[in-house]
C-alpha atoms as a PDB file:
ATOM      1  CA  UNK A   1       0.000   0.000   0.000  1.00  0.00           C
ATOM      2  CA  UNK A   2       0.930   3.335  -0.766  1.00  0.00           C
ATOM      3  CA  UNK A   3       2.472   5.587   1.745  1.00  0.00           C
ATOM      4  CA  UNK A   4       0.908   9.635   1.676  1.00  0.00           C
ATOM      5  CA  UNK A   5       3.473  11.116   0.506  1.00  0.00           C
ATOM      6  CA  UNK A   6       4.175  13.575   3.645  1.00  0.00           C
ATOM      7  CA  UNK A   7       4.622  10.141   5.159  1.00  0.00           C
ATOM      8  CA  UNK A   8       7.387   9.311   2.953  1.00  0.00           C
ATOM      9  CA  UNK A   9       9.173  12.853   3.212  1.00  0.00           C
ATOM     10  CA  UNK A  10       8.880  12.481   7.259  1.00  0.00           C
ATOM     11  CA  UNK A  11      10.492   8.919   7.011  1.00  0.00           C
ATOM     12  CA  UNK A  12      13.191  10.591   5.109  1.00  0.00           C
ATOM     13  CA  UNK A  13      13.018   9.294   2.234  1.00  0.00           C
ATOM     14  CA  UNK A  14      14.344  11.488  -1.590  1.00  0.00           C
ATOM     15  CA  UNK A  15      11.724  11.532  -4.162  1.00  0.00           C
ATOM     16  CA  UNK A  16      12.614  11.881  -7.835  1.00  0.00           C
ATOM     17  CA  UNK A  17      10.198  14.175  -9.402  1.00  0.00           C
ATOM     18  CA  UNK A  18       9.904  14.550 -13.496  1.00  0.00           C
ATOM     19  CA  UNK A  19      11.341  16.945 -16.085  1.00  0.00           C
ATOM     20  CA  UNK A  20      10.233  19.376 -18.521  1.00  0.00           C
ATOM     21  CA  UNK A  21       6.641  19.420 -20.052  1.00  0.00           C
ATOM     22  CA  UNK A  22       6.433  22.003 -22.634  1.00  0.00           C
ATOM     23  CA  UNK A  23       9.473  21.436 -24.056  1.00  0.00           C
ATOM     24  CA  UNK A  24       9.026  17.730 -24.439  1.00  0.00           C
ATOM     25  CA  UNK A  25       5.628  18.619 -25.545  1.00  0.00           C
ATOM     26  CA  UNK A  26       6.898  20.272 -28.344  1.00  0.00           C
ATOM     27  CA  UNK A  27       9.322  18.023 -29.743  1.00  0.00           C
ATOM     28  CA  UNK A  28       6.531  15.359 -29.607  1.00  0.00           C
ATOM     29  CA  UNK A  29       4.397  17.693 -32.088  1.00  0.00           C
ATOM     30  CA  UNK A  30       2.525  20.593 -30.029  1.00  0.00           C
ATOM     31  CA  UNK A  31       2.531  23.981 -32.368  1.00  0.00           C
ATOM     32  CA  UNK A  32       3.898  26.904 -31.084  1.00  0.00           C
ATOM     33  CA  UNK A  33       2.069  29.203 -28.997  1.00  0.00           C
ATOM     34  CA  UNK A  34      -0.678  26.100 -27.932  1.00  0.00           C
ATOM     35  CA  UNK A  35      -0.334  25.890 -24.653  1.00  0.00           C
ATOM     36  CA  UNK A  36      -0.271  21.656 -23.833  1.00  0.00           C
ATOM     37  CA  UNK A  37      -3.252  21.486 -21.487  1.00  0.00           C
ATOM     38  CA  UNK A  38      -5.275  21.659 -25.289  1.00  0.00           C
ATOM     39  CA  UNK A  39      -3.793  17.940 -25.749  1.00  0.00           C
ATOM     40  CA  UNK A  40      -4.950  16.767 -22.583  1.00  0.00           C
ATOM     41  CA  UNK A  41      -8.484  16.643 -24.022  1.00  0.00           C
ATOM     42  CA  UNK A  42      -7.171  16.427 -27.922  1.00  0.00           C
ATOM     43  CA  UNK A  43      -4.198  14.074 -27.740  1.00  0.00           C
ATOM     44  CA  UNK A  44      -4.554  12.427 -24.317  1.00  0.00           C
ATOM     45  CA  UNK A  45      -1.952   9.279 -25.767  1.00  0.00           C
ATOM     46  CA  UNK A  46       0.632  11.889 -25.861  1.00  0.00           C
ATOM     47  CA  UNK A  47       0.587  12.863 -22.297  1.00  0.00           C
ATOM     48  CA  UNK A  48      -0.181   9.783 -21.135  1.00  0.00           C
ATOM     49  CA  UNK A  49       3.418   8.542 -23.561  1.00  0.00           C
ATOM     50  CA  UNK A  50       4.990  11.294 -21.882  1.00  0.00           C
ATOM     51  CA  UNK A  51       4.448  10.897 -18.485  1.00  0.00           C
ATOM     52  CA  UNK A  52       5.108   6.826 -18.657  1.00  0.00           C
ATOM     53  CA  UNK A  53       8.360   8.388 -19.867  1.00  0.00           C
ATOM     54  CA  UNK A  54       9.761  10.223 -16.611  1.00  0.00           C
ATOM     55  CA  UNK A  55       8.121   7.027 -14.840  1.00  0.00           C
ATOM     56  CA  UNK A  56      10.008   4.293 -16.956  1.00  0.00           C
ATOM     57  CA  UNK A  57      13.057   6.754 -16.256  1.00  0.00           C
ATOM     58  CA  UNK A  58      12.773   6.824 -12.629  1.00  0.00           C
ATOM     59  CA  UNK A  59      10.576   8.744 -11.316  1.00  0.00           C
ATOM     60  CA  UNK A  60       8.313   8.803  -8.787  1.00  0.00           C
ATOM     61  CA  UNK A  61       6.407  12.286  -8.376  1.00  0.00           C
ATOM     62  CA  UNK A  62       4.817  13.192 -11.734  1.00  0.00           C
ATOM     63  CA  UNK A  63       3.353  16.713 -12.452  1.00  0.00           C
ATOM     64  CA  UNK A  64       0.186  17.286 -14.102  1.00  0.00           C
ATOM     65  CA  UNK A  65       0.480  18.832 -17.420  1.00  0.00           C
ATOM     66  CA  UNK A  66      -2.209  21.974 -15.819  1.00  0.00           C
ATOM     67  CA  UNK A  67       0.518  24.596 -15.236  1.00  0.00           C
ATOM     68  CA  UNK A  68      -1.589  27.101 -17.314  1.00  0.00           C
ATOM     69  CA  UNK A  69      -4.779  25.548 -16.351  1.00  0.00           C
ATOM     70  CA  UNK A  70      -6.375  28.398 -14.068  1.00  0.00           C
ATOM     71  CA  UNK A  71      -9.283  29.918 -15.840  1.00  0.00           C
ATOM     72  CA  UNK A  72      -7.121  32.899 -16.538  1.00  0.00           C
ATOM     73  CA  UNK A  73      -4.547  31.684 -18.688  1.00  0.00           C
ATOM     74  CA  UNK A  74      -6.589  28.968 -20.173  1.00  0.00           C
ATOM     75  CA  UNK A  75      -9.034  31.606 -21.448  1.00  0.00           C
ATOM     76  CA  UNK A  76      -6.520  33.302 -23.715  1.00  0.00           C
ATOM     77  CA  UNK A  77      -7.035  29.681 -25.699  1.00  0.00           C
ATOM     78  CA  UNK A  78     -10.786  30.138 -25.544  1.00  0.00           C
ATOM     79  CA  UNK A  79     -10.378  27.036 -23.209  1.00  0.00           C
ATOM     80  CA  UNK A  80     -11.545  28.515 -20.385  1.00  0.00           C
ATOM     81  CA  UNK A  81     -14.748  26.855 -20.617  1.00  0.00           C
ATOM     82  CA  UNK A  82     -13.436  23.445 -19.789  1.00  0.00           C
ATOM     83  CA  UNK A  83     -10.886  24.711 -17.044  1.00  0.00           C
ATOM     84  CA  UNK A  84     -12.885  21.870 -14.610  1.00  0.00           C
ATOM     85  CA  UNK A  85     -12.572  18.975 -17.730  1.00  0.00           C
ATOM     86  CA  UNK A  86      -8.911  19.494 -18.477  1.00  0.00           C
ATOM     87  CA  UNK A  87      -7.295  19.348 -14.811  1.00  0.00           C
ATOM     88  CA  UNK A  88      -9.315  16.269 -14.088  1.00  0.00           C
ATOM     89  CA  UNK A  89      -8.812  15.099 -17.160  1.00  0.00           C
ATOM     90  CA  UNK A  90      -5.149  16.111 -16.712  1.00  0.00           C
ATOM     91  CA  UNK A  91      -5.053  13.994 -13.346  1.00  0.00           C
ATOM     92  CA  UNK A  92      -6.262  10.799 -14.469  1.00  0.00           C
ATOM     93  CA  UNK A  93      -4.254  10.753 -17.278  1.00  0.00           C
ATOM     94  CA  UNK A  94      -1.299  11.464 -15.076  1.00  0.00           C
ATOM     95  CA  UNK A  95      -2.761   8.558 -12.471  1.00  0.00           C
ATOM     96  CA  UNK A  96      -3.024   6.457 -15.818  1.00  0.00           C
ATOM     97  CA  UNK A  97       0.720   6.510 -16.999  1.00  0.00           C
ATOM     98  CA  UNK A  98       1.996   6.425 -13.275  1.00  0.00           C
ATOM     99  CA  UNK A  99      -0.173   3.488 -11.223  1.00  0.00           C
ATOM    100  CA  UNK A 100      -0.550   3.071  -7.935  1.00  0.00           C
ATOM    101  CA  UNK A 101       3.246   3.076  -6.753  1.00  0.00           C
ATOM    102  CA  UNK A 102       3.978   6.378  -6.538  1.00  0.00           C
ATOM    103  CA  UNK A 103       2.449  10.150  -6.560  1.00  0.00           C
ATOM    104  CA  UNK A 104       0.484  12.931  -9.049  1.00  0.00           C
ATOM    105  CA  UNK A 105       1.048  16.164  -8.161  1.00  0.00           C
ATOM    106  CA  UNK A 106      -1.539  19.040  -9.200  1.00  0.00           C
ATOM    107  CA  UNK A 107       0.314  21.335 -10.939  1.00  0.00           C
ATOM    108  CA  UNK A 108      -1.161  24.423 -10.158  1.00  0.00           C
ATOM    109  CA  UNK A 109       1.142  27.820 -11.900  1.00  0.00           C
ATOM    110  CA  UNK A 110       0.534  31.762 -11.705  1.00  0.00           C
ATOM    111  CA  UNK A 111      -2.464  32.906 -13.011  1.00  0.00           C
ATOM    112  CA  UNK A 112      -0.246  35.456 -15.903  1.00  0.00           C
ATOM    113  CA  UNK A 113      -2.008  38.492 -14.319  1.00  0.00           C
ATOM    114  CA  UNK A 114      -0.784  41.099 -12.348  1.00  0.00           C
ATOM    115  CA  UNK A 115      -1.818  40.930  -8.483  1.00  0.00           C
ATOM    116  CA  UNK A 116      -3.305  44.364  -7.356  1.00  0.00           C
ATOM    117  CA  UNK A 117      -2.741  46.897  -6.712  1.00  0.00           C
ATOM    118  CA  UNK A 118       0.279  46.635  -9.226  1.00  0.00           C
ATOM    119  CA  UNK A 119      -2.629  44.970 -11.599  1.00  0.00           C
ATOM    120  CA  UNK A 120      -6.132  44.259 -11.292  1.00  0.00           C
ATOM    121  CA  UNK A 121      -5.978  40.502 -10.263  1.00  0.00           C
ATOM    122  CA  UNK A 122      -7.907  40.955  -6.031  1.00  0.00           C
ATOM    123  CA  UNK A 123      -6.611  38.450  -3.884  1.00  0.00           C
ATOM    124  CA  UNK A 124     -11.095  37.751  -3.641  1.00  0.00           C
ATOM    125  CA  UNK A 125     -10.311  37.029  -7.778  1.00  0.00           C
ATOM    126  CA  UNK A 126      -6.982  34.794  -7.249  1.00  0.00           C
ATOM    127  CA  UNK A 127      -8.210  32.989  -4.462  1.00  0.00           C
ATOM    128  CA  UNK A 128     -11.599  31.908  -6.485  1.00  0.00           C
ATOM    129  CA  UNK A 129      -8.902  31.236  -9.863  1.00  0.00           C
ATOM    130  CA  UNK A 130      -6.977  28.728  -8.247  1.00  0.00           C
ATOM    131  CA  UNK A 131      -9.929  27.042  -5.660  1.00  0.00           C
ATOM    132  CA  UNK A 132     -11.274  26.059  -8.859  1.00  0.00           C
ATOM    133  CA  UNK A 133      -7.988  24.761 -10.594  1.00  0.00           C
ATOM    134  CA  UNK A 134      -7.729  22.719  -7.211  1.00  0.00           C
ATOM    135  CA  UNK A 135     -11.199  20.778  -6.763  1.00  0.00           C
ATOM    136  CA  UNK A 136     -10.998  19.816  -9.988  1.00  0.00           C
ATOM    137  CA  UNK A 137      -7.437  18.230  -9.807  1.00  0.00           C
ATOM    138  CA  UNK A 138      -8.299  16.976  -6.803  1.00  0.00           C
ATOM    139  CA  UNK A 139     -11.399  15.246  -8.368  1.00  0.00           C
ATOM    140  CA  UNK A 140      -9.303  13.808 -10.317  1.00  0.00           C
ATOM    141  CA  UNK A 141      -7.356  12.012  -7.742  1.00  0.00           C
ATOM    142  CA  UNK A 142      -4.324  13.600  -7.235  1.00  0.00           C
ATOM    143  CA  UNK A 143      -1.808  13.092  -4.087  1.00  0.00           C
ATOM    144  CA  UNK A 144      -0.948  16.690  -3.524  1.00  0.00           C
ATOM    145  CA  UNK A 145      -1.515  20.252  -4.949  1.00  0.00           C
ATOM    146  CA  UNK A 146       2.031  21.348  -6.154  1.00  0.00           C
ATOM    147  CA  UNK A 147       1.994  25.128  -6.863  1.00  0.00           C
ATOM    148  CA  UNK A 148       5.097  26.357  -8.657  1.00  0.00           C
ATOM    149  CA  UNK A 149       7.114  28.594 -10.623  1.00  0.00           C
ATOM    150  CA  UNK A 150       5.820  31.769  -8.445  1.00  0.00           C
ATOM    151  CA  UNK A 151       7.504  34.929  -8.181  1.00  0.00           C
ATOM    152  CA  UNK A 152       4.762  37.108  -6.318  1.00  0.00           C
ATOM    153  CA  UNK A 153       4.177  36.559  -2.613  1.00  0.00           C
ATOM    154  CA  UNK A 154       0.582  37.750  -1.916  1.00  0.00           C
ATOM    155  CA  UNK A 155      -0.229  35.153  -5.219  1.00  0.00           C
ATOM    156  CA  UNK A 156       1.572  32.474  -3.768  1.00  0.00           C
ATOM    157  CA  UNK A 157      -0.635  33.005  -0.390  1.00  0.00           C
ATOM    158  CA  UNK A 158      -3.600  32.858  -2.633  1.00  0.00           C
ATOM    159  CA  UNK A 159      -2.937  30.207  -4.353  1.00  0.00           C
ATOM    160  CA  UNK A 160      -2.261  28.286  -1.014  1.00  0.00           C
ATOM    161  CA  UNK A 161      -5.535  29.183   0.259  1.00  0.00           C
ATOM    162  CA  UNK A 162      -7.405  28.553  -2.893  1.00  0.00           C
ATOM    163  CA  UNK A 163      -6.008  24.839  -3.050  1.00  0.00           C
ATOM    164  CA  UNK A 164      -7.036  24.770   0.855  1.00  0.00           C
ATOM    165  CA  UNK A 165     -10.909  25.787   0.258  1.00  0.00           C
ATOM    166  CA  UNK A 166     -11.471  23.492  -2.468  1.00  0.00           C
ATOM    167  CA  UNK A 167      -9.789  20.216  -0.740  1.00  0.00           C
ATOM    168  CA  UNK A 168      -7.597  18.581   2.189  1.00  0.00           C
ATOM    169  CA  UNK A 169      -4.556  17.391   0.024  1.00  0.00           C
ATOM    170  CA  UNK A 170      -1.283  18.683   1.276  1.00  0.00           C
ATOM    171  CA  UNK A 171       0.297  21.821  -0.638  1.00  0.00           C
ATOM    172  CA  UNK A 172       3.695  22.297  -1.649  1.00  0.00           C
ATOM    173  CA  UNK A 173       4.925  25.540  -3.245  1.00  0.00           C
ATOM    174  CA  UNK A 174       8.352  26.607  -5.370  1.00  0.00           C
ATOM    175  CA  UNK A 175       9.339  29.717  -6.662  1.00  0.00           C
ATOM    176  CA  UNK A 176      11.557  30.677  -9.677  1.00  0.00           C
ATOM    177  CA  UNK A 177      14.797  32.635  -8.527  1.00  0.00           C
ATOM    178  CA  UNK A 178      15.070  34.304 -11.730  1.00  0.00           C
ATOM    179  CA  UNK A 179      16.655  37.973 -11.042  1.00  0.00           C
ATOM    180  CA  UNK A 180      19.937  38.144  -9.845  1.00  0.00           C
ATOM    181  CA  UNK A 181      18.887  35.273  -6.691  1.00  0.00           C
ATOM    182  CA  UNK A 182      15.642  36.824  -6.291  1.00  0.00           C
ATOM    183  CA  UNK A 183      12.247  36.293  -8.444  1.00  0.00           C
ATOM    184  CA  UNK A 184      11.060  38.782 -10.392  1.00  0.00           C
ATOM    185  CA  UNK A 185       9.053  40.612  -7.597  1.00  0.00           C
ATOM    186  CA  UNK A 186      12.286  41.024  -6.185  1.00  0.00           C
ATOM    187  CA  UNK A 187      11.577  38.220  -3.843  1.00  0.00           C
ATOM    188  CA  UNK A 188      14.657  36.756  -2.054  1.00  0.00           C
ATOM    189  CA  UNK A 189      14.752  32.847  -1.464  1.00  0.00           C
ATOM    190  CA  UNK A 190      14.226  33.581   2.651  1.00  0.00           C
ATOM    191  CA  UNK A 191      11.107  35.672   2.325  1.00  0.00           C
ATOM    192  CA  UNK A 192       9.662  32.945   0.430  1.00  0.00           C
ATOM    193  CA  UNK A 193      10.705  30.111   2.681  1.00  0.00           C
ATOM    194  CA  UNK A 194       9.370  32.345   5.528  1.00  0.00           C
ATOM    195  CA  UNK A 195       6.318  33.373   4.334  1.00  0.00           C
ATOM    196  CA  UNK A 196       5.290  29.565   3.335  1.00  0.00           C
ATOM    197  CA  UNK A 197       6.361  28.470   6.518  1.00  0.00           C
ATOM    198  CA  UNK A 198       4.039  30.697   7.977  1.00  0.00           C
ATOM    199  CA  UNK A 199       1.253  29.388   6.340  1.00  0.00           C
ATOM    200  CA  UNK A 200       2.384  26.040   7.666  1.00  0.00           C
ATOM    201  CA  UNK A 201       3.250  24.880   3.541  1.00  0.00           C
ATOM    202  CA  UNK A 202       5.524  21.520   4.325  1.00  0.00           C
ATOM    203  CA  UNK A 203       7.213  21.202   1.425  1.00  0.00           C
ATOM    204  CA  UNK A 204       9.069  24.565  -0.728  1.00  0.00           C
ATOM    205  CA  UNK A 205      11.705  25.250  -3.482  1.00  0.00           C
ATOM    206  CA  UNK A 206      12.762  26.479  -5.976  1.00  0.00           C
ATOM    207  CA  UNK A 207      12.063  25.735  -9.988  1.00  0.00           C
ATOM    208  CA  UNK A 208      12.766  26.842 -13.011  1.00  0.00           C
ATOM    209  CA  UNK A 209      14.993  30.118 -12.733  1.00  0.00           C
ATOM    210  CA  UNK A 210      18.596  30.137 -14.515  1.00  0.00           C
ATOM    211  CA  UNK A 211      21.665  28.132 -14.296  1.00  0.00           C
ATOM    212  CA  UNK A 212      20.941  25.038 -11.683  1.00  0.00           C
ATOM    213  CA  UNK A 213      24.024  25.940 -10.076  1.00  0.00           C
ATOM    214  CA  UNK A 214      22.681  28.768  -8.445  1.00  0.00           C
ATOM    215  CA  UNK A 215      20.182  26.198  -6.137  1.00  0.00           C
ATOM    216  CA  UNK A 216      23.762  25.582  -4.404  1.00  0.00           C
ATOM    217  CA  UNK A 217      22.819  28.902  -2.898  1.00  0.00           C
ATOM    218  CA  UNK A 218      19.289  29.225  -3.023  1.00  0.00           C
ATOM    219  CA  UNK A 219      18.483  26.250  -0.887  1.00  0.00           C
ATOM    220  CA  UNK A 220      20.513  27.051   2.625  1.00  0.00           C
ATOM    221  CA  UNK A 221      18.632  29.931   2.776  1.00  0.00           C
ATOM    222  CA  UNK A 222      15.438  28.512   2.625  1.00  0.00           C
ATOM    223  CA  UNK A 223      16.765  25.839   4.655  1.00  0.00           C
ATOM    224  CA  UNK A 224      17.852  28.275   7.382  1.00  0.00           C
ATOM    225  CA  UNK A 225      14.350  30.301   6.689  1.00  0.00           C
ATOM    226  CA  UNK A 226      12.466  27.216   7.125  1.00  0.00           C
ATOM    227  CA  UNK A 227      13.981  24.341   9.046  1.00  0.00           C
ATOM    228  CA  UNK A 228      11.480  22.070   9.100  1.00  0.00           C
ATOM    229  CA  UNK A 229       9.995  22.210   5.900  1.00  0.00           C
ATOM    230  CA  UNK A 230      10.740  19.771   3.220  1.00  0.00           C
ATOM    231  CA  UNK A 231      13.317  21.261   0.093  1.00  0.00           C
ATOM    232  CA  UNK A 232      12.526  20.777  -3.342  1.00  0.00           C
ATOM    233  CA  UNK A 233      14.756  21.641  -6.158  1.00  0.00           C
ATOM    234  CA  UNK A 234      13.703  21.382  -9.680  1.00  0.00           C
ATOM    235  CA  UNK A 235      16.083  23.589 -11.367  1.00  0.00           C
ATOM    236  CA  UNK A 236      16.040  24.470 -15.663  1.00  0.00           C
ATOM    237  CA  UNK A 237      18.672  22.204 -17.801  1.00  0.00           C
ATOM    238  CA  UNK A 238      20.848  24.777 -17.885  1.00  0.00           C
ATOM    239  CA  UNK A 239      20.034  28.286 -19.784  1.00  0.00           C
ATOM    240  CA  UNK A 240      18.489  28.197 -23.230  1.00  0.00           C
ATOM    241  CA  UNK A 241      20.733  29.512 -26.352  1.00  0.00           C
ATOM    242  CA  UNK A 242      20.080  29.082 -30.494  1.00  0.00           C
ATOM    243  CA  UNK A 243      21.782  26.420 -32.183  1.00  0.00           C
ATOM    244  CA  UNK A 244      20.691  26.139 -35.660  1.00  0.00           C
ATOM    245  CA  UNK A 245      17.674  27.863 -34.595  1.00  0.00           C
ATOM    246  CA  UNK A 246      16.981  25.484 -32.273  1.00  0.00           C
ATOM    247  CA  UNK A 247      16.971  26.135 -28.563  1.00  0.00           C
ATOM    248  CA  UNK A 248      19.314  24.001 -26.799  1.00  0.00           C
ATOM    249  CA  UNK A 249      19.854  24.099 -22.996  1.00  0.00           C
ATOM    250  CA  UNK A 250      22.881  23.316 -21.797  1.00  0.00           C
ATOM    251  CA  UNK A 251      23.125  20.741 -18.542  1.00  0.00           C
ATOM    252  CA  UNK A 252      23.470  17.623 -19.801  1.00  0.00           C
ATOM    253  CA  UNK A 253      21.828  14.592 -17.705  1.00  0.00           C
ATOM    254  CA  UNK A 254      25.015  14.154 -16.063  1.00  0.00           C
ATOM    255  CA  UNK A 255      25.948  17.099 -14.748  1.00  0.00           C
ATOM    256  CA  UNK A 256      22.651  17.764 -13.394  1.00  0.00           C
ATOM    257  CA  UNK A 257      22.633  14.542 -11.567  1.00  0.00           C
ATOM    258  CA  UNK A 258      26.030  15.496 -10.443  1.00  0.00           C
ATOM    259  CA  UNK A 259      24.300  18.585  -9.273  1.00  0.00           C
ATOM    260  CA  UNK A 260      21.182  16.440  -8.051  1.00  0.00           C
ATOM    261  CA  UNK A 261      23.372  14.766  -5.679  1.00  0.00           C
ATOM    262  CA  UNK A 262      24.893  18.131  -4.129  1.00  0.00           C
ATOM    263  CA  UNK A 263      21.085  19.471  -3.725  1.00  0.00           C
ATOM    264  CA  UNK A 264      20.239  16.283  -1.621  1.00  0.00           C
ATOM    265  CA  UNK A 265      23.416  16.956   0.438  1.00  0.00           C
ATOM    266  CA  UNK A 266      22.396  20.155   1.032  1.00  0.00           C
ATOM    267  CA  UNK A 267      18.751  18.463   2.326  1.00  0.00           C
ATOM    268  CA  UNK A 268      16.473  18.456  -0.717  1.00  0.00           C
ATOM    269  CA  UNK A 269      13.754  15.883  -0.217  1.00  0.00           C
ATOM    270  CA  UNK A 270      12.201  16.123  -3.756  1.00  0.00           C
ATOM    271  CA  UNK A 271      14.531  16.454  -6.752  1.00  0.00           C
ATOM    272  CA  UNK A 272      13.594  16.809 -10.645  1.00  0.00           C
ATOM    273  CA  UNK A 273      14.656  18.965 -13.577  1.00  0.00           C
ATOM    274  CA  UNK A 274      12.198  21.774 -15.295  1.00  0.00           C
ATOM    275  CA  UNK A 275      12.506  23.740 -18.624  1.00  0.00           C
ATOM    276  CA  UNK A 276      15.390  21.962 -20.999  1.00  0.00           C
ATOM    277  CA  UNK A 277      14.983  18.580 -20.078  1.00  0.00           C
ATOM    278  CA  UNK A 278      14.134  15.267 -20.928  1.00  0.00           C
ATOM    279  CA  UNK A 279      13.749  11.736 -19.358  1.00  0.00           C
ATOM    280  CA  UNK A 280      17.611  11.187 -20.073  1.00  0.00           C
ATOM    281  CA  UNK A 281      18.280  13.785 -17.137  1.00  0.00           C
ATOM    282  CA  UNK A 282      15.764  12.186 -14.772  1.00  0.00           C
ATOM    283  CA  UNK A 283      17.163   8.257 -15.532  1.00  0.00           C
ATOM    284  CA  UNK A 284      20.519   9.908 -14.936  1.00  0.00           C
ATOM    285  CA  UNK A 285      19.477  12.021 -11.466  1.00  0.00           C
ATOM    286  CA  UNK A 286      17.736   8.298 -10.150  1.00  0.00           C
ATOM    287  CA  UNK A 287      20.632   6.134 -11.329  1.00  0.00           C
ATOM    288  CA  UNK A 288      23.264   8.373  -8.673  1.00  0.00           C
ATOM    289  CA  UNK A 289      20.264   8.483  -5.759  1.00  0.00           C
ATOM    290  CA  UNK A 290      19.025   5.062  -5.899  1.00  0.00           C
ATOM    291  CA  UNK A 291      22.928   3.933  -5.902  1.00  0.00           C
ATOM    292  CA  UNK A 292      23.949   5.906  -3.034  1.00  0.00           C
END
């Protein structure tokens, strides 16, 4: 039987998450500018293929492929009026592909709007946005709502206590570091290890951001923010350049399970990769943890 997953953190154990969505999305096919909850509903085999991927590669926490899937950003697709359909859709396809050994995680990202009163988005607005992202992934059987890639504070907190009206699942958050160690708020890795803390949010990190070097740094100061919450690091492949007019990213699967290794040292719980990579760099991350 399967543990809850806050049951496997506490016991100490390090969970491989999975790679990069859009960008695998896109090699399998997805045109530019369609944002990949649209094949959820219109080319479910391909996220189902993709996610068996990470899991055949070794890993054991699988996003679901919702990062856009608020009503916000889904309605610049005109898909707005299935926001409920695609994350449940979205989770049973992920529950499909991964079986009953290990965990889905709700992908829940930022809304694309400007909190106020910099913007118009009300914390009332952002709240309701991402309550109803949440039932529905929770309907459809996810382990644990897994907000990420935030760089805004007061839309963080909302999105925390949006996932926490619509369900009881435990919420985990990560931000990207993306500006010179801070997000693009101007959020430093602390403030947002304190402020989740606060809101008693067990698990935090950091994803996406720039070179996954700079996790070396960004995770002892959430660590000494937030002692007792669980570390997640899900760092880019490496920064994105043209080659041929492709964009290429630069970690390899080696060095970032060289680097995967140093973020568990360092006491990351969770470890995956984000933008850039590919099941290659997962295999690679679980062949150096599961043979430590």
């Amino acid at each position: 039987m399967r543990l809850p997953i806050l049951e496997r953190l506490a016991a100490g154990d390090v969970l491989i998450a999975d790679g990069a969505t859009g960008t695998m999305l896109q090699a399998a096919g997805l045109p530019a500018g369609t944002p990949g909850e649209a094949w959820v509903l219109e080319r479910p085999e391909e996220i189902v293929r993709l996610h068996r991927a990470y899991v055949q590669a070794g890993s054991q926490v699988i996003l679901t492929t919702t990062f856009g899937g608020t009503r916000a950003r889904l309605k610049a697709a005109g898909l707005d009026p299935q926001v409920a359909e695609i994350n449940r859709r979205a989770a049973e396809l992920a529950r499909q592909a991964m079986g009953d050994e290990g965990y889905v995680a709700g992908d829940i990202g930022p809304t694309g709007e400007m909190m106020a009163p910099i913007g118009k988005l009300t914390t009332a607005a952002a709240v309701e946005l991402f309550a109803e992202q949440a039932q529905a992934l929770a309907a459809g059987g996810v382990d644990v709502i897994y907000i990420e890639t935030m760089s805004d504070l007061n839309e963080a907190r909302a999105a925390v206590e949006g996932a926490r009206q619509a369900c009881a699942l435990p919420v985990f958050c990560t931000f990207s570091f993306d500006t010179h160690g801070r997000t693009s708020m101007g959020v430093s890795p602390a403030q947002a290890a304190q402020a989740m803390a606060e809101l008693g949010v067990p698990a935090i990190g950091a994803n996406c951001g720039h070179a996954p070097e700079e996790l070396l740094d960004i995770l002892p100061q959430m660590r000494q923010a937030a002692p007792e919450a669980y570390l997640i690091a899900k760092p880019n492949a490496g920064l994105p350049r043209l080659v041929k007019r492709q964009v290429v990213y630069d970690a390899t699967p080696e060095r970032m399970a060289e680097l995967a290794r140093r973020y568990i040292e360092l006491g990351a719980h969770i470890v995956g990769t984000c933008c850039g990579s590919s099941p290659a760099h997962i295999a690679a991350i679980a062949a150096v943890i599961c043979g430590a």
